[in-house]
Protein backbone atom coordinates (compact mmCIF):
# COMPACT_ATOMS: atom_id res chain seq x y z
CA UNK A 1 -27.95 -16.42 -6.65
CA UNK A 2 -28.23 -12.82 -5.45
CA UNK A 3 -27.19 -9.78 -6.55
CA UNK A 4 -23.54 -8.80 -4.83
CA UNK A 5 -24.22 -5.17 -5.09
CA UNK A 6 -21.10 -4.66 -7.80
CA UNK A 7 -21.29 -3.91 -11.30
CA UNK A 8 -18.63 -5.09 -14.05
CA UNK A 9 -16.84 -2.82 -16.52
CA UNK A 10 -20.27 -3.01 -19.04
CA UNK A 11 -22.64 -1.80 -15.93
CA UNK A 12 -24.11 -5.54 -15.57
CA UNK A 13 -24.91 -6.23 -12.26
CA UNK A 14 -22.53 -9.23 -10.76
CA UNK A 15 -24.06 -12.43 -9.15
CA UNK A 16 -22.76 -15.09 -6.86
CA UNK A 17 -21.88 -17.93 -9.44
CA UNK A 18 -21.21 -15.67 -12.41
CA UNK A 19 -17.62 -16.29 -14.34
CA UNK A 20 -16.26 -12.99 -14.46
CA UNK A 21 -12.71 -12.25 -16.71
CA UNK A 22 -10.00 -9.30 -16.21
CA UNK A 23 -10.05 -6.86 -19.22
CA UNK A 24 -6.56 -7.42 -19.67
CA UNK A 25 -7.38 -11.24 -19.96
CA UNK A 26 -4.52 -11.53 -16.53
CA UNK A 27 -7.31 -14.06 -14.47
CA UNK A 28 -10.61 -15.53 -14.75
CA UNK A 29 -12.62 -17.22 -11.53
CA UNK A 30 -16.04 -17.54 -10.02
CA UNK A 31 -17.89 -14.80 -8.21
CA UNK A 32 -18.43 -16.39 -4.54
CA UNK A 33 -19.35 -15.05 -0.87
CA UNK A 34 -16.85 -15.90 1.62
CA UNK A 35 -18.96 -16.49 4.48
CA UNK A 36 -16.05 -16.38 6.81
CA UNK A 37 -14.78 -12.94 5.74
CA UNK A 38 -18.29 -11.27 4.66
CA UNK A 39 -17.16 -10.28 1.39
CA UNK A 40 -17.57 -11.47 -2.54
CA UNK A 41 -14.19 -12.89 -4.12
CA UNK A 42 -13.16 -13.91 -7.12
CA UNK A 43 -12.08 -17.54 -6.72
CA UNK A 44 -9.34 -17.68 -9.56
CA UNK A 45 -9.89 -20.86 -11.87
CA UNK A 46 -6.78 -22.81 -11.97
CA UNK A 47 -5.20 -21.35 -8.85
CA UNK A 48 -6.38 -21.45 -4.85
CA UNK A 49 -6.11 -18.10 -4.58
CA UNK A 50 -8.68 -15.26 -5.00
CA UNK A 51 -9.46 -11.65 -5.08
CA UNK A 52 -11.70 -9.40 -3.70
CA UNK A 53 -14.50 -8.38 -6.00
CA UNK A 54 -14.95 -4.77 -4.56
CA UNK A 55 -11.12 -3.90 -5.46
CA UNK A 56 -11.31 -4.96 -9.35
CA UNK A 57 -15.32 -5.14 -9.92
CA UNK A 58 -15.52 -2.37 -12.19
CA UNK A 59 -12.01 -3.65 -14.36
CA UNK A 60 -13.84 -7.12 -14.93
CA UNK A 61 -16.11 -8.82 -17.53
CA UNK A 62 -18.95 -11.26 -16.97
CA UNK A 63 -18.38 -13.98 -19.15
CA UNK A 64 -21.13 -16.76 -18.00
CA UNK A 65 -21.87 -18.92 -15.27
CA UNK A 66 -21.48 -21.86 -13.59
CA UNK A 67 -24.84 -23.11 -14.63
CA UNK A 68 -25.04 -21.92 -18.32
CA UNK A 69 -21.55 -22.16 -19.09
CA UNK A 70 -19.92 -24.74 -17.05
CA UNK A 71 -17.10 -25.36 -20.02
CA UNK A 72 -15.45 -21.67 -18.78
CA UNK A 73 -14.18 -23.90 -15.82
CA UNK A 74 -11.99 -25.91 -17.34
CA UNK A 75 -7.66 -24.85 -16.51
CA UNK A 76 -5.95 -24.80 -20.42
CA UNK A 77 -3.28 -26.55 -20.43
């Protein structure tokens, strides 16, 4: 995946596909473009909303990926 141009809280750039968690521990959810609105979200796991990863890039953590750490997917119960 490429590069979306945003950094987390720790300076790491952000990728398409990376798991990304709120400081705060509020949401967690998969970086994604959204072809039909031409920005990155935050698809929230466990919920069909999302956010957009411009307002709340800098207040989030990268945590994995979808490829590497597939397990981060999972909705607790």
């Amino acid at each position: 995946m490429s590069s979306t141009g945003f950094t987390d809280n720790d300076g790491k750039d952000i990728f398409g596909g990376d798991i990304v968690m709120s400081r705060c521990g509020l949401f967690k959810g998969v970086v994604s473009l959204r072809q039909d609105m031409g920005a990155y979200v935050i698809k929230l796991i466990g919920y069909k909303d999302f956010v957009h990863l411009r307002a709340v890039a800098n207040t989030v953590e990268i945590v994995g990926n979808v490829w590497e750490s597939p397990e981060l997917l999972e909705v607790k119960q």
